[in-house]
C-alpha atoms as a PDB file:
ATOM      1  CA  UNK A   1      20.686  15.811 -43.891  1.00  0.00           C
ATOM      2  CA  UNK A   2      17.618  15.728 -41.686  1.00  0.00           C
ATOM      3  CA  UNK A   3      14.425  14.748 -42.880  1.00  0.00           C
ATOM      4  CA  UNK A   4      13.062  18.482 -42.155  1.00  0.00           C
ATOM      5  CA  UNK A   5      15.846  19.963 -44.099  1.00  0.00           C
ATOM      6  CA  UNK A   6      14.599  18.105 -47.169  1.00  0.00           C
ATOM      7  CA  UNK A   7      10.901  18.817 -46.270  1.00  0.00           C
ATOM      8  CA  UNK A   8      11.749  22.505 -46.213  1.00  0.00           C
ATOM      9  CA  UNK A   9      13.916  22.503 -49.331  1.00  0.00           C
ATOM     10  CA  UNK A  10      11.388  20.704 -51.765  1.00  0.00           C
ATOM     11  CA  UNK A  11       9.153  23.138 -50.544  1.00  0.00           C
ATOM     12  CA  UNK A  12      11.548  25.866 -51.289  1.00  0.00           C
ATOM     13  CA  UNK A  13      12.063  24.044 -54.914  1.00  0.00           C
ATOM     14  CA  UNK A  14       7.960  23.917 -55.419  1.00  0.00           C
ATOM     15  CA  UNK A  15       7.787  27.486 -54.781  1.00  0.00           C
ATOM     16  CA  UNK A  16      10.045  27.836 -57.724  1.00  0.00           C
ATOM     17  CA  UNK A  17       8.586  25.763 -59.982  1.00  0.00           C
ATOM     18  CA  UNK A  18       5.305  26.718 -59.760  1.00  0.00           C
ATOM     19  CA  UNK A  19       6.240  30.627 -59.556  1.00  0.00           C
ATOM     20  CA  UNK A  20       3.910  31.086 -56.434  1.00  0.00           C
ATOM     21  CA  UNK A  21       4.772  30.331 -52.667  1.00  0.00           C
ATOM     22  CA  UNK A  22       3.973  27.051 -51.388  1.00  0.00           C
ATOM     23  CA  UNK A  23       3.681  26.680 -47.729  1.00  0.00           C
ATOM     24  CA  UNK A  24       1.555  24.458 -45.062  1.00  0.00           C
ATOM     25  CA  UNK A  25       2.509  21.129 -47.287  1.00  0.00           C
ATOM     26  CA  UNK A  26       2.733  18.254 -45.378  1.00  0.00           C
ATOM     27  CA  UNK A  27       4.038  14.971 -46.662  1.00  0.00           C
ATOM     28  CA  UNK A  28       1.329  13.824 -47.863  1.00  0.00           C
ATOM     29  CA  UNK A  29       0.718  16.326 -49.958  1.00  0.00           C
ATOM     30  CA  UNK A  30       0.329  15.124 -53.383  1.00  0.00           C
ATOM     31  CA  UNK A  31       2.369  16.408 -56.078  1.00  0.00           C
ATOM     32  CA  UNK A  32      -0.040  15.920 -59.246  1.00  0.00           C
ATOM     33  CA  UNK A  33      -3.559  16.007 -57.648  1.00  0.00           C
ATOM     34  CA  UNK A  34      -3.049  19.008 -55.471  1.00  0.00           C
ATOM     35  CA  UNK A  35      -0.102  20.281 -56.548  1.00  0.00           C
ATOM     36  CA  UNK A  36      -1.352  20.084 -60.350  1.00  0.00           C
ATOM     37  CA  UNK A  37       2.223  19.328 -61.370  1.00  0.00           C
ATOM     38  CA  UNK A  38       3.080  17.330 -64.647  1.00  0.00           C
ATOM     39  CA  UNK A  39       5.848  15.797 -66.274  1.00  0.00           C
ATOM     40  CA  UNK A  40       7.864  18.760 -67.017  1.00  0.00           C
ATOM     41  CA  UNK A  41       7.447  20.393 -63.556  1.00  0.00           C
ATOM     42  CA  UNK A  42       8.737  17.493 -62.340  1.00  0.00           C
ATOM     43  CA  UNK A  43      12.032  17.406 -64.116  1.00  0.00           C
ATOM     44  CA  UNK A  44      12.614  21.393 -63.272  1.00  0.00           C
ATOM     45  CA  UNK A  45      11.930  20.492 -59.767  1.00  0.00           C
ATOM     46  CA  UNK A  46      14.698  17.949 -59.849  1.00  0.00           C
ATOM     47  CA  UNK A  47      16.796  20.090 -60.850  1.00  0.00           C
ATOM     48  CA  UNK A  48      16.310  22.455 -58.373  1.00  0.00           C
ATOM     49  CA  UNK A  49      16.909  20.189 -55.791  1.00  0.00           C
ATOM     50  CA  UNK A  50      19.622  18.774 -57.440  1.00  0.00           C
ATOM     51  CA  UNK A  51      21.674  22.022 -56.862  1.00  0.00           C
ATOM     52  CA  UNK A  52      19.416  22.595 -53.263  1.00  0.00           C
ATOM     53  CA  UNK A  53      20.584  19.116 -51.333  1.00  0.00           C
ATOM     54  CA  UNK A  54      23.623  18.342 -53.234  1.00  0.00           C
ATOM     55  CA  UNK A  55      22.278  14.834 -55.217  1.00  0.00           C
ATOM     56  CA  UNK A  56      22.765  13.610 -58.385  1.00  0.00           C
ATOM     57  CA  UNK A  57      19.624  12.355 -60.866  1.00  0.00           C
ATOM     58  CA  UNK A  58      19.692   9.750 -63.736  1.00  0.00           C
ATOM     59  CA  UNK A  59      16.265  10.282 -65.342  1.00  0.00           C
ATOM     60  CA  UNK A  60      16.243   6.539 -66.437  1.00  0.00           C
ATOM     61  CA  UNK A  61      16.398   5.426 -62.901  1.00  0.00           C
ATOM     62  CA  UNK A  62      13.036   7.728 -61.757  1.00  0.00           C
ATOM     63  CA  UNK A  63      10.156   5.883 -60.417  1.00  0.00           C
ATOM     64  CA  UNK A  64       7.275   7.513 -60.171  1.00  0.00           C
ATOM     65  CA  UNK A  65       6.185   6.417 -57.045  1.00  0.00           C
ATOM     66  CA  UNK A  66       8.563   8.859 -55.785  1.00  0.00           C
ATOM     67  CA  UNK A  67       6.623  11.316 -57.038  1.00  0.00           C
ATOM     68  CA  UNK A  68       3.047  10.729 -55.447  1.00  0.00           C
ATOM     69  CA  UNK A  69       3.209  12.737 -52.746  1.00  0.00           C
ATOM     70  CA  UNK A  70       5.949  15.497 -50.504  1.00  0.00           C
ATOM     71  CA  UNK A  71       6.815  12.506 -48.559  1.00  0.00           C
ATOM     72  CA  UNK A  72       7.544   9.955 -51.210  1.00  0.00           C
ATOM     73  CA  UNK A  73       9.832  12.538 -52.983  1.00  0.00           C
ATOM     74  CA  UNK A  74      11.432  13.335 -49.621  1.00  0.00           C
ATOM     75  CA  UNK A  75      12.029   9.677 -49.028  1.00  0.00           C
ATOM     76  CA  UNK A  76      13.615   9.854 -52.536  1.00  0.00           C
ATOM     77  CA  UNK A  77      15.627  12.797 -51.897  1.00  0.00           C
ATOM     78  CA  UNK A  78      17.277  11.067 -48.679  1.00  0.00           C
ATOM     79  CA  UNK A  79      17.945   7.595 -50.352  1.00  0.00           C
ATOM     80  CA  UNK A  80      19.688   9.526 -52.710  1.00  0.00           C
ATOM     81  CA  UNK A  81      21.724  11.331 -50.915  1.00  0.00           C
ATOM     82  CA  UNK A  82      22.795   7.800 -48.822  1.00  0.00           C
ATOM     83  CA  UNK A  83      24.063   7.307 -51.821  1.00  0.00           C
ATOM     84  CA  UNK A  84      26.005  10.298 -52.945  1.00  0.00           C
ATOM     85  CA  UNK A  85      27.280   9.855 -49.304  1.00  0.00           C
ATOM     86  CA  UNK A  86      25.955  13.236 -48.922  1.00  0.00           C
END
């Protein structure tokens, strides 16, 4: 999957876990400062994505330096998928 695929479909995934549309992000738009999202968000966004791209997520293997910023998650998103062989 492309890198703009993934950009698009965590923004797709934000917009649904924060109940609002999120547009203009770029990726370095940060997830807790500007985003305001917290620990839960996080793990509903996951899950979203999980059934959006196709990946698979332990929760004991999440760093959360994939979470700083659109980029960092995408970047997460992608190595997972390598992965999955997606």
């Amino acid at each position: 999957m492309e890198r703009h695929t993934v950009v698009t479909a965590v923004e797709t995934a934000l917009s649904e876990v924060l109940e609002r549309e999120v547009t203009g992000l770029t990726e370095d738009t940060r997830l807790f400062e500007d985003l305001h999202l917290d620990s839960t968000s996080i793990l509903e966004l996951l899950m979203a994505l999980e059934d959006a791209v196709e990946i698979s997520v332990d929760p004991e293997d999440l760093d959360m330096d994939d979470f700083r910023s659109v980029g960092s998650l995408t970047d997460y998103v992608l190595s997972q998928q390598a992965t999955s062989g997606v």
